[in-house]
Protein backbone atom coordinates (compact mmCIF):
# COMPACT_ATOMS: atom_id res chain seq x y z
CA UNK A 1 2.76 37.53 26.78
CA UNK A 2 3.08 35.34 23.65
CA UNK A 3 1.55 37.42 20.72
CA UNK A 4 0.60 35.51 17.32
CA UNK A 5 1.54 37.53 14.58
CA UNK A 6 -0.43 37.20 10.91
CA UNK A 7 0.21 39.52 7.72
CA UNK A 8 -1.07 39.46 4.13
CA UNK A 9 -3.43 36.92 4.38
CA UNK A 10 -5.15 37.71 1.30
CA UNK A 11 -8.31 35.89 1.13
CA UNK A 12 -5.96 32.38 1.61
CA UNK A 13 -8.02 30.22 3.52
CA UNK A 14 -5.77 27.33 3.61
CA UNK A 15 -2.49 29.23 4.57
CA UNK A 16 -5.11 31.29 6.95
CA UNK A 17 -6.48 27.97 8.68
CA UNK A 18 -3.17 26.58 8.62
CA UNK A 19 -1.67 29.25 10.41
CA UNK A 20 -4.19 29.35 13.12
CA UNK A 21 -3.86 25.84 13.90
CA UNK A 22 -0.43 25.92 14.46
CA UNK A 23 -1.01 28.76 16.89
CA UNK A 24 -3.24 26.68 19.03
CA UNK A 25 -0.86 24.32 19.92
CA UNK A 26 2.31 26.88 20.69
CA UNK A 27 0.04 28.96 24.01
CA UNK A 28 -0.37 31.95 21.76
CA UNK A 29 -2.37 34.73 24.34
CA UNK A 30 -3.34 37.45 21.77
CA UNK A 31 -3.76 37.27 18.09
CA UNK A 32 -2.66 40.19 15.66
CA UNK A 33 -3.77 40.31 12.17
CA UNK A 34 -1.93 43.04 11.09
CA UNK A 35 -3.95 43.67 7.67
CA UNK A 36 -4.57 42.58 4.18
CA UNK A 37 -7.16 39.91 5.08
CA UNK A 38 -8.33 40.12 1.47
CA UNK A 39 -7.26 40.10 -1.63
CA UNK A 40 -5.43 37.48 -4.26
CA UNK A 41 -7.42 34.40 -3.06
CA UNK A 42 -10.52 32.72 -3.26
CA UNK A 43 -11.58 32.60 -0.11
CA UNK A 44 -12.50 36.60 1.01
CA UNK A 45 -15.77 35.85 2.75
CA UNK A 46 -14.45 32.65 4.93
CA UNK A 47 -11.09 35.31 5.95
CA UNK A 48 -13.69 38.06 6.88
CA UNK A 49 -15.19 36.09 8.94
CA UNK A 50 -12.64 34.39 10.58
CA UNK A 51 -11.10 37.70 11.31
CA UNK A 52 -14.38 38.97 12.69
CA UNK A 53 -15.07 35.78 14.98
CA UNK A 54 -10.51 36.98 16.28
CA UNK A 55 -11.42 40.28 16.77
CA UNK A 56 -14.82 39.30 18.93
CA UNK A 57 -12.43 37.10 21.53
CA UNK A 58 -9.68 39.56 21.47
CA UNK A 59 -7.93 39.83 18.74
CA UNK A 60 -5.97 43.22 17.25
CA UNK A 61 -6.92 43.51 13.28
CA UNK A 62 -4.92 46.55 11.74
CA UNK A 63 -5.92 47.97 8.20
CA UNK A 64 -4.17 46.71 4.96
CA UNK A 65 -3.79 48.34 1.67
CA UNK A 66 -6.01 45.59 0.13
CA UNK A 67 -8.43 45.50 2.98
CA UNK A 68 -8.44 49.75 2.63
CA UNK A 69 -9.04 49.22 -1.29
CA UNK A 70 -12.67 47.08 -0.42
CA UNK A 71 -14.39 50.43 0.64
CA UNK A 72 -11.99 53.06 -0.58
CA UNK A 73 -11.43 51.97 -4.36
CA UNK A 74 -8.17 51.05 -5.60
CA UNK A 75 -5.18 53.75 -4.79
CA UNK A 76 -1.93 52.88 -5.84
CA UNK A 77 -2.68 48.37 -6.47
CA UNK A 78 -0.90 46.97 -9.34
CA UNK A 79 -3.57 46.01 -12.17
CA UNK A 80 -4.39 42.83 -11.25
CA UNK A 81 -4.61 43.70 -7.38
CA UNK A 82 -7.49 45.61 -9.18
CA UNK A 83 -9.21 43.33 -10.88
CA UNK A 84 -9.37 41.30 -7.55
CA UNK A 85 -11.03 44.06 -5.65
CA UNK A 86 -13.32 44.37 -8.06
CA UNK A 87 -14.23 40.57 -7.38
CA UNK A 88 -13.78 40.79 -3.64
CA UNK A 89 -16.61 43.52 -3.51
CA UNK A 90 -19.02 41.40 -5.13
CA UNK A 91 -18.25 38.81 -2.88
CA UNK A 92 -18.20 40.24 0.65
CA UNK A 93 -21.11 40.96 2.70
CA UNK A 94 -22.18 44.64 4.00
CA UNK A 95 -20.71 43.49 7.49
CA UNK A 96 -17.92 42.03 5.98
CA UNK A 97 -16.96 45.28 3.81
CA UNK A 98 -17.99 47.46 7.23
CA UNK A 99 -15.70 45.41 9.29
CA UNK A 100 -13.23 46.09 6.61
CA UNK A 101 -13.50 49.94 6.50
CA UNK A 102 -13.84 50.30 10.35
CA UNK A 103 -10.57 48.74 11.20
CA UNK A 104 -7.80 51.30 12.29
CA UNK A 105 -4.48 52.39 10.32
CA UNK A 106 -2.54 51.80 14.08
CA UNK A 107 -3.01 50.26 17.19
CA UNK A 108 -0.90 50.98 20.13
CA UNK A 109 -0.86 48.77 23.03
CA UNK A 110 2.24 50.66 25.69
CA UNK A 111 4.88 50.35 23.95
CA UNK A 112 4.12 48.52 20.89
CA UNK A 113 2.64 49.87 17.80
CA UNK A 114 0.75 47.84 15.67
CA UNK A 115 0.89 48.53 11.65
CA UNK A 116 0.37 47.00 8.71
CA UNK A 117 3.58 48.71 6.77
CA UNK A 118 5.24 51.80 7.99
CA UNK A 119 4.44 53.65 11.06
CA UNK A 120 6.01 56.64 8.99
C-alpha cells in the first residue's frame, strides 16, 4: 500500500494543492494528514475543507499543535503563532473548528502509528 504522507500544512493552499496534485499522478492509496492543517497562511477555511472532503473518502487526519490551539487556546505557540490563531478563529466555520477539535492525538492502523510529533 502506497501511503501519501502531508505535515504542517498551515493554512498553505498553494503548497496544499500542490502537494495533492502531485499525489494523483504517483497511485497514492491512502492519504495521511498528519496535523497542523492551520495556521501561518491565508488560506485556513479552503485547508479545512479540503481536509474534510480527505477524511470523507478515506483519509487519516491526526491532530496538530496549531490545529489543537483553534478550540483549545494557545498552549505553548510562539507569539506570532498566536496572533494567527486568533485570526484563524474568526475565520473558520463551526464545522470547520469541530472538525478541528474532534480529530485524534494518534491513529494506529497494525503496526503503524500515526502522530503528528512524538508518540512519547
Amino acid at each position: 500500500m502506497r501511503l501519501g504522507l502531508l505535515a504542517d500544512i498551515h493554512a498553505n493552499r498553494e503548497a496544499f494543492e500542490a502537494v495533492l496534485a502531485d499525489m494523483a499522478g504517483r497511485q497514492i492509496d491512502r492519504t495521511i494528514l498528519l496535523g497542523d492543517i492551520v495556521g501561518y497562511g491565508p488560506d485556513p477555511e479552503w485547508c479545512v475543507d479540503r481536509a474534510m472532503d480527505l477524511v470523507s473518502v478515506g483519509a487519516v487526519a491526526i491532530l496538530g499543535n496549531h490545529d489543537q490551539a483553534v478550540g483549545s487556546g494557545d498552549g505553548d505557540l510562539n507569539v506570532t503563532a498566536r496572533r494567527v490563531m486568533a485570526w484563524t478563529r474568526g475565520r473558520l466555520s463551526p464545522a470547520q473548528s469541530g472538525f478541528l477539535a474532534a480529530l485524534p492525538m494518534t491513529q494506529r492502523e497494525g503496526e503503524i502509528l500515526f502522530v503528528h510529533a512524538s508518540a512519547n
